[in-house]
PDB file of N, CA and C in Angstrom:
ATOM      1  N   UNK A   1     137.602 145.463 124.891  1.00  0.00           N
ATOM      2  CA  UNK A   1     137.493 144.289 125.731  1.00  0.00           C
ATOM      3  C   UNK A   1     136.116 144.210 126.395  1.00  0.00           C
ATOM      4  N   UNK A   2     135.628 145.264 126.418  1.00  0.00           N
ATOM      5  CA  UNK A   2     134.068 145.095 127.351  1.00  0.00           C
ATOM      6  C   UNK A   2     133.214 144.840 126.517  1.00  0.00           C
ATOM      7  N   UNK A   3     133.257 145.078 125.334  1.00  0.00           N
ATOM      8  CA  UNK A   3     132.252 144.454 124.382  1.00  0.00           C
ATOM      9  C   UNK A   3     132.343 143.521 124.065  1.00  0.00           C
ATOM     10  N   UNK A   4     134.022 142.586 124.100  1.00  0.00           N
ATOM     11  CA  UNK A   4     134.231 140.950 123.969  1.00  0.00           C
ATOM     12  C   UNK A   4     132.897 140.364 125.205  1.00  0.00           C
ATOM     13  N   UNK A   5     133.187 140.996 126.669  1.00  0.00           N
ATOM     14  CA  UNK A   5     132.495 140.731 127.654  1.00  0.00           C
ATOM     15  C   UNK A   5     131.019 140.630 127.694  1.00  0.00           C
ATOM     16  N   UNK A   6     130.737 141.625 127.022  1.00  0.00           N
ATOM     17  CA  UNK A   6     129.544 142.316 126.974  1.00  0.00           C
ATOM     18  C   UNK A   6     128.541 141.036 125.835  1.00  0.00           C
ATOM     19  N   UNK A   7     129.484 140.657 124.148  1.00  0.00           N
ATOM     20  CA  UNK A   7     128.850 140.032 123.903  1.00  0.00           C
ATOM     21  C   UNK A   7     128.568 138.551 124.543  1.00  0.00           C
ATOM     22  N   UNK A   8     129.662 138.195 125.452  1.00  0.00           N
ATOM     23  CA  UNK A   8     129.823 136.739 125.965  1.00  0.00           C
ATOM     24  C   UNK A   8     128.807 136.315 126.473  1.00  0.00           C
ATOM     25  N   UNK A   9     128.422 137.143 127.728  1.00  0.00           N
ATOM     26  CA  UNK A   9     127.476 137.226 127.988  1.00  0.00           C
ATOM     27  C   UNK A   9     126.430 136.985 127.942  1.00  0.00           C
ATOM     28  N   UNK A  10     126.069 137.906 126.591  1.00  0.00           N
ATOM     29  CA  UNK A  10     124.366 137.810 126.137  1.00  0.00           C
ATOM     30  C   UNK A  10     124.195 136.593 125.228  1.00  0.00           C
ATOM     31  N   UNK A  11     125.621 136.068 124.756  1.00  0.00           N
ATOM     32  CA  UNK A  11     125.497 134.692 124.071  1.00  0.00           C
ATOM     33  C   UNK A  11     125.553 133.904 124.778  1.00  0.00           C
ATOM     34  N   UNK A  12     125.682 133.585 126.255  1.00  0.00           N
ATOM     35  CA  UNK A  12     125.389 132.777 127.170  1.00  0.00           C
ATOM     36  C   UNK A  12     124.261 132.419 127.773  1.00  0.00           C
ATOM     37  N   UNK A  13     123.614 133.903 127.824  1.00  0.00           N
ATOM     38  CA  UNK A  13     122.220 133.908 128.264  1.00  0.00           C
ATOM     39  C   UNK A  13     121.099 133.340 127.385  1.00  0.00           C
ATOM     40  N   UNK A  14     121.544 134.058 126.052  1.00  0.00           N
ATOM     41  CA  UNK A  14     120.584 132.868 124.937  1.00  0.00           C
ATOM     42  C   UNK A  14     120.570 131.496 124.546  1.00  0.00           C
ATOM     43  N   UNK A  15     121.572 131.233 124.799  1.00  0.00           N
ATOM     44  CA  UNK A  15     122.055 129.956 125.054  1.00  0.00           C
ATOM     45  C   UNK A  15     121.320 129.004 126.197  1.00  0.00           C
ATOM     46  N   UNK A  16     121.422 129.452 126.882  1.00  0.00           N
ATOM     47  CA  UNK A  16     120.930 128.452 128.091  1.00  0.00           C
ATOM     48  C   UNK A  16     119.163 129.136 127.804  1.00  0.00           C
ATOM     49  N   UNK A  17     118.850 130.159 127.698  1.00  0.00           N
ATOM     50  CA  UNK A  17     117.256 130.415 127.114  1.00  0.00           C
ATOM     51  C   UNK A  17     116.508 129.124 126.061  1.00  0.00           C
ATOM     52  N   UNK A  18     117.240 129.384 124.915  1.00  0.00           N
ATOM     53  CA  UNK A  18     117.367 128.239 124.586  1.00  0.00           C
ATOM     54  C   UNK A  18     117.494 126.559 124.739  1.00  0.00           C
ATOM     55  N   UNK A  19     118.284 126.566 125.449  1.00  0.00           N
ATOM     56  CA  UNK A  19     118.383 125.104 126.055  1.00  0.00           C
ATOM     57  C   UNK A  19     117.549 124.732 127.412  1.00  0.00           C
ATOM     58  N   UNK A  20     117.407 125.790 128.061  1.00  0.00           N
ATOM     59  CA  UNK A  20     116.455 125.291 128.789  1.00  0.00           C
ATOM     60  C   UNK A  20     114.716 125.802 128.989  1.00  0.00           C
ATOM     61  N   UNK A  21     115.035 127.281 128.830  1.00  0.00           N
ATOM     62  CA  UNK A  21     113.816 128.140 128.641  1.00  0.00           C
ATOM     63  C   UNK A  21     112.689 127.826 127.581  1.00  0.00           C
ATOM     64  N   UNK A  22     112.418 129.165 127.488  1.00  0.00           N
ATOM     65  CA  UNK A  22     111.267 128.925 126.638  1.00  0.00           C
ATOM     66  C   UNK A  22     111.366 128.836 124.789  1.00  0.00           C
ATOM     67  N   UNK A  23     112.792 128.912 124.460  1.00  0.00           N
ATOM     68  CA  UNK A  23     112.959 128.247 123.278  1.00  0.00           C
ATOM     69  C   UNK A  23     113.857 127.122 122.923  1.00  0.00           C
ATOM     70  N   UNK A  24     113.408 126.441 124.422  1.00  0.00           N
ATOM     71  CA  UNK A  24     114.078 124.488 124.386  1.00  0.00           C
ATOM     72  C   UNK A  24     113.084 123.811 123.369  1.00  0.00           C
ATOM     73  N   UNK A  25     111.935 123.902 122.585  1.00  0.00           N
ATOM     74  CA  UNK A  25     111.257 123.609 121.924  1.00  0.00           C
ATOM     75  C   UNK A  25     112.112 123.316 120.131  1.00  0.00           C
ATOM     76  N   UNK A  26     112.527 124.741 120.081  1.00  0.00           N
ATOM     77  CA  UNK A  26     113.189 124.460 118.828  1.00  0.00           C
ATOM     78  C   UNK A  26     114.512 123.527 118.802  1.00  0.00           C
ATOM     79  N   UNK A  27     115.010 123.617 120.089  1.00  0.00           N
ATOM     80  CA  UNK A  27     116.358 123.182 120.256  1.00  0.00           C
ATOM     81  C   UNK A  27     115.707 121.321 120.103  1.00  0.00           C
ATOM     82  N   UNK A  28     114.799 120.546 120.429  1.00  0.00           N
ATOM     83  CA  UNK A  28     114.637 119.652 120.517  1.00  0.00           C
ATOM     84  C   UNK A  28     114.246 119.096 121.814  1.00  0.00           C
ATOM     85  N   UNK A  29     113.433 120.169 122.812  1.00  0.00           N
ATOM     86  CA  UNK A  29     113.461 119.950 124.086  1.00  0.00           C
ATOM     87  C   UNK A  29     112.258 120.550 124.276  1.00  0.00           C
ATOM     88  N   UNK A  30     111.417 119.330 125.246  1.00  0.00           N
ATOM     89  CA  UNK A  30     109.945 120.111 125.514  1.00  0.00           C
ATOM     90  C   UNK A  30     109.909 121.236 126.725  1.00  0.00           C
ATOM     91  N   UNK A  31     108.902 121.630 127.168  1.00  0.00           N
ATOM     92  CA  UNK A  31     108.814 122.659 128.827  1.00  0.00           C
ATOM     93  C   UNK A  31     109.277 121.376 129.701  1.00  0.00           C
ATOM     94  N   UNK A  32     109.768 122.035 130.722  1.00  0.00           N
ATOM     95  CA  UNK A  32     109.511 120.883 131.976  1.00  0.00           C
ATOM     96  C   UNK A  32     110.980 119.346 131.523  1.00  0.00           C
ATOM     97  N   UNK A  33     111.773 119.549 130.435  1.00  0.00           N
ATOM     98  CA  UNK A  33     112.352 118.706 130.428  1.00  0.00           C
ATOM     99  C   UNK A  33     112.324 117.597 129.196  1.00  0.00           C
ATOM    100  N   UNK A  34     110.927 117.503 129.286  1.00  0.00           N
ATOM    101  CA  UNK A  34     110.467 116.489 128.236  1.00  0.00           C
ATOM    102  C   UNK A  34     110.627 116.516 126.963  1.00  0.00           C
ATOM    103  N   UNK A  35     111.085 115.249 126.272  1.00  0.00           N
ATOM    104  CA  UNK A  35     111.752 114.971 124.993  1.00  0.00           C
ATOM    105  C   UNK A  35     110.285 114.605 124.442  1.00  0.00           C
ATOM    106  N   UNK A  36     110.430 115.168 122.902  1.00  0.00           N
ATOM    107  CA  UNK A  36     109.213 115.054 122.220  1.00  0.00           C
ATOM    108  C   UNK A  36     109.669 113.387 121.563  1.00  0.00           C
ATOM    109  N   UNK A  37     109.050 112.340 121.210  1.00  0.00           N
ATOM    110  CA  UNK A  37     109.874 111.259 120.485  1.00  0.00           C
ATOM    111  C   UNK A  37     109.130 111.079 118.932  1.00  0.00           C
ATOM    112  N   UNK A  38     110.144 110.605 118.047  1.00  0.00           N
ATOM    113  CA  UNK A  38     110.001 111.044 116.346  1.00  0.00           C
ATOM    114  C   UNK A  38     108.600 109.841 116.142  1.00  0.00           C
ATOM    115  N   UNK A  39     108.261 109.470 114.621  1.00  0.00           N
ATOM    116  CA  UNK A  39     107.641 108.547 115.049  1.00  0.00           C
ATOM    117  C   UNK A  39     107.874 107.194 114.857  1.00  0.00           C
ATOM    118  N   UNK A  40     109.452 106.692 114.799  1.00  0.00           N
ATOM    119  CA  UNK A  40     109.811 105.777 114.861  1.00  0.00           C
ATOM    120  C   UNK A  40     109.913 105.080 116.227  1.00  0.00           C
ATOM    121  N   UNK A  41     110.013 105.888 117.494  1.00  0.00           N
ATOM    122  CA  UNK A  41     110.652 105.701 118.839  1.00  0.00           C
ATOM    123  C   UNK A  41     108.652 105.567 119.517  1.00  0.00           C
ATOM    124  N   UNK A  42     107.831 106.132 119.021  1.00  0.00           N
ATOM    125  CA  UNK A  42     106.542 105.974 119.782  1.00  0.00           C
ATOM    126  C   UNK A  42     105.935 104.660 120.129  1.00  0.00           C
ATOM    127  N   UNK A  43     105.352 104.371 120.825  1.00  0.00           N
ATOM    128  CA  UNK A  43     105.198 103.142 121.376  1.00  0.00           C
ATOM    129  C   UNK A  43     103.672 103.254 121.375  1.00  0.00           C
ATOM    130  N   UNK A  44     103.179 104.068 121.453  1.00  0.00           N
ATOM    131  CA  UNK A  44     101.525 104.182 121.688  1.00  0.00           C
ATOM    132  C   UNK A  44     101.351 104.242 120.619  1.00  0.00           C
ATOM    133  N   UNK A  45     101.327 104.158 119.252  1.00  0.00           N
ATOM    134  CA  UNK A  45     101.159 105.313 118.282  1.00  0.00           C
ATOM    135  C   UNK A  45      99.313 104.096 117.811  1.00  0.00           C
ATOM    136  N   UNK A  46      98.667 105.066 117.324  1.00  0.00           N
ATOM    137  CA  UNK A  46      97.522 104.437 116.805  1.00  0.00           C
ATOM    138  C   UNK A  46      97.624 104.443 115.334  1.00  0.00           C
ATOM    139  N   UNK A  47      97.055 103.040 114.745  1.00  0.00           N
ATOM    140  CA  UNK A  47      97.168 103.144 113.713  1.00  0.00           C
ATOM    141  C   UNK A  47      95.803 101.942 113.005  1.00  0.00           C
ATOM    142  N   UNK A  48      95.033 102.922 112.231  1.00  0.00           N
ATOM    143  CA  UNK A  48      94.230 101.726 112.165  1.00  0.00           C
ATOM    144  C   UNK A  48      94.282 101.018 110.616  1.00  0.00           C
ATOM    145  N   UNK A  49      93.706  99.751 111.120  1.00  0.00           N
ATOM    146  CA  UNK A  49      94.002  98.476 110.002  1.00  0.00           C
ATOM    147  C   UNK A  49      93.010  98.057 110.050  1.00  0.00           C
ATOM    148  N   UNK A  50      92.685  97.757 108.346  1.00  0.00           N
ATOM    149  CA  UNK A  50      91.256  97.312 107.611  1.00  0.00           C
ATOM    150  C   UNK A  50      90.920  96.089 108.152  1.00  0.00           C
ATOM    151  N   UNK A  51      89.607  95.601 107.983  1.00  0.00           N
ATOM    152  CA  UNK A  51      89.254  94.495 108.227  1.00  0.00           C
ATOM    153  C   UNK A  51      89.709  93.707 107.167  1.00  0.00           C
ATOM    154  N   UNK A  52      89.856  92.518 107.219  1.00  0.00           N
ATOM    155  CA  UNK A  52      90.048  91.385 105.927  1.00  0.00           C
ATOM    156  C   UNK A  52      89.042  91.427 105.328  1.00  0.00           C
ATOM    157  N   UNK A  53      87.569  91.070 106.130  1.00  0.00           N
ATOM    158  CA  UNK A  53      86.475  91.097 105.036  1.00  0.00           C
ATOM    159  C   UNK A  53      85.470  92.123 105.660  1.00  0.00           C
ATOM    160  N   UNK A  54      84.163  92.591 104.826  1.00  0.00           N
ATOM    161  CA  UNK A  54      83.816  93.264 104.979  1.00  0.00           C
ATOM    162  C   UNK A  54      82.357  92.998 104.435  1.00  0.00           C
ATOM    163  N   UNK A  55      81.279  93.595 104.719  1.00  0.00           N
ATOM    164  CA  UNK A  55      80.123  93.679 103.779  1.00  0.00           C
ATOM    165  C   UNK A  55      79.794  94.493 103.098  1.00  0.00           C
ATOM    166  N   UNK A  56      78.908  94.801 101.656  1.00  0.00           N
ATOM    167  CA  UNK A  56      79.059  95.290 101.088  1.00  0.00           C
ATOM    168  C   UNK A  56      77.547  96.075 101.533  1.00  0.00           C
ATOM    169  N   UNK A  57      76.876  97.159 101.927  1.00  0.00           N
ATOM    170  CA  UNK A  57      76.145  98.007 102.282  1.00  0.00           C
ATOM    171  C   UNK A  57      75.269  97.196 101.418  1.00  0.00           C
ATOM    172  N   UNK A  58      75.699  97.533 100.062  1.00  0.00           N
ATOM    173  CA  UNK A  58      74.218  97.900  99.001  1.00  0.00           C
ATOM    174  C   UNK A  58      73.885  96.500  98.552  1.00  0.00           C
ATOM    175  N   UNK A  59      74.099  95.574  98.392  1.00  0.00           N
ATOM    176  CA  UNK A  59      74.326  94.418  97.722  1.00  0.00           C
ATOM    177  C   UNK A  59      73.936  93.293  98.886  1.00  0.00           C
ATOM    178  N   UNK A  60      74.751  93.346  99.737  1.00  0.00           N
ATOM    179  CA  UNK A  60      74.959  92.072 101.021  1.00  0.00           C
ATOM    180  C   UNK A  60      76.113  91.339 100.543  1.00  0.00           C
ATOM    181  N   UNK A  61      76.683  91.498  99.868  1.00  0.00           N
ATOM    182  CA  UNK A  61      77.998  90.757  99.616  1.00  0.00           C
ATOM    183  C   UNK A  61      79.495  90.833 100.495  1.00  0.00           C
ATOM    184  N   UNK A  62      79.850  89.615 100.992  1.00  0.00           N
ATOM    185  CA  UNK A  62      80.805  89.702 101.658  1.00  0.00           C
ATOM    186  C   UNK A  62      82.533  89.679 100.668  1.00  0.00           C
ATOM    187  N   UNK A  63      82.607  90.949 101.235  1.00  0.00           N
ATOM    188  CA  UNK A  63      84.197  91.384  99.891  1.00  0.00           C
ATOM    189  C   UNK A  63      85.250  91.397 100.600  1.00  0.00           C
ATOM    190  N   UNK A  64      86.700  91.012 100.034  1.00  0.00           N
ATOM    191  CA  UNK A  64      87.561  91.497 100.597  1.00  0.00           C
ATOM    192  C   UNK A  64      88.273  92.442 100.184  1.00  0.00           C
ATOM    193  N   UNK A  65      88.972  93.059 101.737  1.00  0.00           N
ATOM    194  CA  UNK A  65      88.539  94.884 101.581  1.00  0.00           C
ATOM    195  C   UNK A  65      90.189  94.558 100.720  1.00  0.00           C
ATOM    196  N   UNK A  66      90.939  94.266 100.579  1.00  0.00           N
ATOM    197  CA  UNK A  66      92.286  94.634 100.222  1.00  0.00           C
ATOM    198  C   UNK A  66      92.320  94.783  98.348  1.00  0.00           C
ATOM    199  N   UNK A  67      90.890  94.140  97.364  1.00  0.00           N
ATOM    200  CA  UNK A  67      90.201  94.588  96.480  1.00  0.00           C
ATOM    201  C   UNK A  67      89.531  95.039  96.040  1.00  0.00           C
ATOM    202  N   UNK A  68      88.411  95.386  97.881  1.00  0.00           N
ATOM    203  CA  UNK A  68      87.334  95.867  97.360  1.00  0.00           C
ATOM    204  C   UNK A  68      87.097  98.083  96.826  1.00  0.00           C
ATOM    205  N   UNK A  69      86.110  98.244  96.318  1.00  0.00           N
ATOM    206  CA  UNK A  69      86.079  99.645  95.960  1.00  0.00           C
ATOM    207  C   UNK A  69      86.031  99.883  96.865  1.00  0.00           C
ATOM    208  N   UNK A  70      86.470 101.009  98.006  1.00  0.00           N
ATOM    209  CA  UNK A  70      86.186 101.662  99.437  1.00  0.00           C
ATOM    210  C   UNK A  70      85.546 103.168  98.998  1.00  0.00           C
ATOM    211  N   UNK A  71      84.804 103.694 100.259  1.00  0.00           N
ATOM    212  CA  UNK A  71      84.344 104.576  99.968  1.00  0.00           C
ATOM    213  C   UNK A  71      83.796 104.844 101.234  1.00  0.00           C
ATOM    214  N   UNK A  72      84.141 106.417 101.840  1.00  0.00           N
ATOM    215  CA  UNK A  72      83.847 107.140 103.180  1.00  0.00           C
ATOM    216  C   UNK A  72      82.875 107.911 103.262  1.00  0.00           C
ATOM    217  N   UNK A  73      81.489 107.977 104.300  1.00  0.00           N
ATOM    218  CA  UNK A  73      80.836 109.078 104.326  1.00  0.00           C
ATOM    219  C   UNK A  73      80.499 108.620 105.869  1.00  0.00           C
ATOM    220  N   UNK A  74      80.314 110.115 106.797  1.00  0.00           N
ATOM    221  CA  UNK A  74      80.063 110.340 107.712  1.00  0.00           C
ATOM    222  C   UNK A  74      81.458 109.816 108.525  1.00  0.00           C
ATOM    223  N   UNK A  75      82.569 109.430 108.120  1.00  0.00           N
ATOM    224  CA  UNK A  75      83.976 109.385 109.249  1.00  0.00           C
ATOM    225  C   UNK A  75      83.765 107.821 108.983  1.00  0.00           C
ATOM    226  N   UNK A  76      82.725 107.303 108.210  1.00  0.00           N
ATOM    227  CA  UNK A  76      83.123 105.526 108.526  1.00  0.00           C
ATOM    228  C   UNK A  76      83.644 105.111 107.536  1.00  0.00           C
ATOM    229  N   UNK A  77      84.308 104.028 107.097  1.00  0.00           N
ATOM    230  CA  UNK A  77      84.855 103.504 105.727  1.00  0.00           C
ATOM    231  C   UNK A  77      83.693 102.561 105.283  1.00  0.00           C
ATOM    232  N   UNK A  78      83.038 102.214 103.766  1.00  0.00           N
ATOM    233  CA  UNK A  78      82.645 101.302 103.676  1.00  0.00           C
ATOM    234  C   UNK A  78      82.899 100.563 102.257  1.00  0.00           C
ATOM    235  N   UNK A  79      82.952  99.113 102.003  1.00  0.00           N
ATOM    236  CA  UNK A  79      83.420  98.453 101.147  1.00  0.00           C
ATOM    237  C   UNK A  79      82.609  98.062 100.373  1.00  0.00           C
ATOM    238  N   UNK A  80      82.773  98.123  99.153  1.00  0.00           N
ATOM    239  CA  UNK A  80      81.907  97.954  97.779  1.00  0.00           C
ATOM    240  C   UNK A  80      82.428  96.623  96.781  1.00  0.00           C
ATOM    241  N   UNK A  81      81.807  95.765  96.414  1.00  0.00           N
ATOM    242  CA  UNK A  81      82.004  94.388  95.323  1.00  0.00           C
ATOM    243  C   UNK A  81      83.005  95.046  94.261  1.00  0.00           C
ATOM    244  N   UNK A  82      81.825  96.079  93.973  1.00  0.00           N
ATOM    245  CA  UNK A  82      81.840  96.786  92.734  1.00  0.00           C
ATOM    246  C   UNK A  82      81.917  98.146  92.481  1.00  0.00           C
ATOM    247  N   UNK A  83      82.328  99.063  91.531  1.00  0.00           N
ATOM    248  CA  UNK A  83      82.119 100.635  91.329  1.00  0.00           C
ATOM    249  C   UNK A  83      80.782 100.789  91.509  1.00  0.00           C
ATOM    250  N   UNK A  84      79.868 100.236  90.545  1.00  0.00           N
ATOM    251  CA  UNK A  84      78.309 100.121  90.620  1.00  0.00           C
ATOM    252  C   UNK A  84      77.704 100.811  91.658  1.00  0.00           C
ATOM    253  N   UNK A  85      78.109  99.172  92.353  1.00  0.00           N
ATOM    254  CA  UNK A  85      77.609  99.145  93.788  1.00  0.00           C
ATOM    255  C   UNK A  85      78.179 100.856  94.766  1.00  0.00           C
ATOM    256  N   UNK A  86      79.182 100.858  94.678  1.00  0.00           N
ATOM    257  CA  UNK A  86      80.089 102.202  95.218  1.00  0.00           C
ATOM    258  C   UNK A  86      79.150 103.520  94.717  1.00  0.00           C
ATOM    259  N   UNK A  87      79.238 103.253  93.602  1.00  0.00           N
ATOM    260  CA  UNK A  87      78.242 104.578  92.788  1.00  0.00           C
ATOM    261  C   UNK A  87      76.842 104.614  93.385  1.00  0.00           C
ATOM    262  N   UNK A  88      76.023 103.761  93.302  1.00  0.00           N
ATOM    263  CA  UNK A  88      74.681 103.773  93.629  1.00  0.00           C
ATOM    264  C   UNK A  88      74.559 104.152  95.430  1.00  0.00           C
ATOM    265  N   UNK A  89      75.503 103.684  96.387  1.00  0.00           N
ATOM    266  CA  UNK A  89      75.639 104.121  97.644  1.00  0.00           C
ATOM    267  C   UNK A  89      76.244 105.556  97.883  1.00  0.00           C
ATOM    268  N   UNK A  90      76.956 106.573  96.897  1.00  0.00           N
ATOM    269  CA  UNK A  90      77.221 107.469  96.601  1.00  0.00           C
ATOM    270  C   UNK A  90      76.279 108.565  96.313  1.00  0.00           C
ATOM    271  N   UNK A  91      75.338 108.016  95.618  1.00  0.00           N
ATOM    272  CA  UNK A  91      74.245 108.478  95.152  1.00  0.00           C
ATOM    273  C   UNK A  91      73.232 108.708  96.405  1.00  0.00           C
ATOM    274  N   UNK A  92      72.818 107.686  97.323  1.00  0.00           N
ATOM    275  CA  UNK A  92      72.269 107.964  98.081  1.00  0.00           C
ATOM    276  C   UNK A  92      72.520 107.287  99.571  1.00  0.00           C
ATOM    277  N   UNK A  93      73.477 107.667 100.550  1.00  0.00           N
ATOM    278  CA  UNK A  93      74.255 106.761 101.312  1.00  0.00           C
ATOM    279  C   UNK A  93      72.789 106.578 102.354  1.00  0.00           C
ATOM    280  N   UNK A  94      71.774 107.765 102.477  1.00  0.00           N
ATOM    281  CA  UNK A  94      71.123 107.386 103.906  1.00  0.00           C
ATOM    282  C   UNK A  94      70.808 106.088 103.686  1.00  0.00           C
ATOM    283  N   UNK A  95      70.243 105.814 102.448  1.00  0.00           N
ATOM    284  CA  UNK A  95      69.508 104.677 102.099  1.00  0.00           C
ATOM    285  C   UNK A  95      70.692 103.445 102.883  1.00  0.00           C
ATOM    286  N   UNK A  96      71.942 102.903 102.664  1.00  0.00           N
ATOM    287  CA  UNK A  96      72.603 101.762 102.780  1.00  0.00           C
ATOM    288  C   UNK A  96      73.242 102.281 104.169  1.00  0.00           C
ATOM    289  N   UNK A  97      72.972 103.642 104.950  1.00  0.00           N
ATOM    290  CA  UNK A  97      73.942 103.674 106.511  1.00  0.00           C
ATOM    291  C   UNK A  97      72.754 104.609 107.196  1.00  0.00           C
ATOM    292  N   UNK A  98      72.954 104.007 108.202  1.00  0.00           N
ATOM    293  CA  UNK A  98      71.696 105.073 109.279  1.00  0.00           C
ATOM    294  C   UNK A  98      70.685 104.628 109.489  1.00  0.00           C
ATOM    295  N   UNK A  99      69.898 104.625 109.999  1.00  0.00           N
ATOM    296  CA  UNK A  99      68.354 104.049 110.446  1.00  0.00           C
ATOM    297  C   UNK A  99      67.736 103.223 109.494  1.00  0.00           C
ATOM    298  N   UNK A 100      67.863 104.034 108.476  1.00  0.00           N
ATOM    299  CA  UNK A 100      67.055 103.480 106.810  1.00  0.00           C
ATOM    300  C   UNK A 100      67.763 102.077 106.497  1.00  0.00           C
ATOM    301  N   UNK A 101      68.919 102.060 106.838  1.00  0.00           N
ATOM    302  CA  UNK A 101      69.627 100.655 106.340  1.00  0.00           C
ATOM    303  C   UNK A 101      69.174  99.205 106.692  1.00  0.00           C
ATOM    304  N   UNK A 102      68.922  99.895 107.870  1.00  0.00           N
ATOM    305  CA  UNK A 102      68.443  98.392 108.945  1.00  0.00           C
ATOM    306  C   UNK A 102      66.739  98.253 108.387  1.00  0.00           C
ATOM    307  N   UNK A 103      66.543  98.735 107.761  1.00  0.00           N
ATOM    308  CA  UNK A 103      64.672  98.714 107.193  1.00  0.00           C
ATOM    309  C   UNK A 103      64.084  98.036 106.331  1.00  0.00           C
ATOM    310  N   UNK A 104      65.721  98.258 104.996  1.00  0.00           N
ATOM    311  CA  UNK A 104      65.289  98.137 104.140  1.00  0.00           C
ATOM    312  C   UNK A 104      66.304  96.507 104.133  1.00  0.00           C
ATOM    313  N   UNK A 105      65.615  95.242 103.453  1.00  0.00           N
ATOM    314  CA  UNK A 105      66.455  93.929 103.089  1.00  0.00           C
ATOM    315  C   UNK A 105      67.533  94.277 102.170  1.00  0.00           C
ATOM    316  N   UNK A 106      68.436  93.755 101.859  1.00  0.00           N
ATOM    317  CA  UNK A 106      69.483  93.992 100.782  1.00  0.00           C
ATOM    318  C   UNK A 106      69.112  92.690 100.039  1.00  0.00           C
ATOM    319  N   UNK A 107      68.905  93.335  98.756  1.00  0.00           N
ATOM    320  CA  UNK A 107      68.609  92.591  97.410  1.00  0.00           C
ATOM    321  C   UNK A 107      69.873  92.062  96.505  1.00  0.00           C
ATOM    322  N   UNK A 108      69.896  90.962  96.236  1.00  0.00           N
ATOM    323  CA  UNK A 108      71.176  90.656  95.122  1.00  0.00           C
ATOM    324  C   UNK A 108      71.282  90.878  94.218  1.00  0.00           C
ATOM    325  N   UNK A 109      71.698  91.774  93.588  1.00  0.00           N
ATOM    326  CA  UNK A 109      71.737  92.016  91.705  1.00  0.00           C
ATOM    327  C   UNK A 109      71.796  90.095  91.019  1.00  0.00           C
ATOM    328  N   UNK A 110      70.976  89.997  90.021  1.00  0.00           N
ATOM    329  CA  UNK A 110      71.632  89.308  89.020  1.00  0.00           C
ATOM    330  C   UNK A 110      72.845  89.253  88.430  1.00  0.00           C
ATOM    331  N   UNK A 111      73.334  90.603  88.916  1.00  0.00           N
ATOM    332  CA  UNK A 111      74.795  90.525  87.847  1.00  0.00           C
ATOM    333  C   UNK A 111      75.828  90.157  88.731  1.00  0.00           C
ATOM    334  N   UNK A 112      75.713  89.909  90.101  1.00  0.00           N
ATOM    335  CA  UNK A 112      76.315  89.879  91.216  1.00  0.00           C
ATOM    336  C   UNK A 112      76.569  88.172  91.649  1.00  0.00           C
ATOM    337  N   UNK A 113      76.063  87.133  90.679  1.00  0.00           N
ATOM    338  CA  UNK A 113      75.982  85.591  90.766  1.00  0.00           C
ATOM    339  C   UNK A 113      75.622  84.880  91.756  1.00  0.00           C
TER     340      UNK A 113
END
């Protein structure tokens, strides 16, 4: 009988450790009370959304981004007509982002109409 006691006990104590202590985390419960929420229930949540249109770095062409080639360097997104165009800014991005961009005019390909 004292070991019925004995385990009751210590399954009580983990129990409420659990539920309220320091492994309310796994149970679904933050420190201090606080409910973590999934990310259906978040209300702040950030989420970012493309522009409709966009310019094209290398070219000057105004594309829309929901066809256009995309392509990331340095954390920014930028939108391309064409692979071409994507490739050749790939090749050398200082040239079409950063100081150098604003220097140089953007030229229209012929193949670009």
């Amino acid at each position: 009988m004292d070991a019925l006691i004995y385990f009751a006990l210590w399954a009580g104590l983990i129990f409420l450790m659990m539920r309220f202590g320091c492994g309310a985390h796994v149970m679904g419960h933050g420190h201090g009370g606080a409910r973590k929420e999934g990310p259906s229930q978040q209300t702040g949540e950030i989420r970012w959304v493309p522009p409709e249109t966009d310019i094209d770095p290398v070219c000057g062409m105004t594309v829309k981004t929901d066809k256009a080639k995309p392509s990331v360097h340095d954390g920014m997104v930028y939108y391309f007509c064409s692979r071409e165009c994507r490739e050749r800014f790939e090749a050398a991005p200082h040239l079409y982002a950063g100081p150098l961009a604003n220097a140089q005019p953007k030229q229209m390909d012929p193949a670009h109409g």
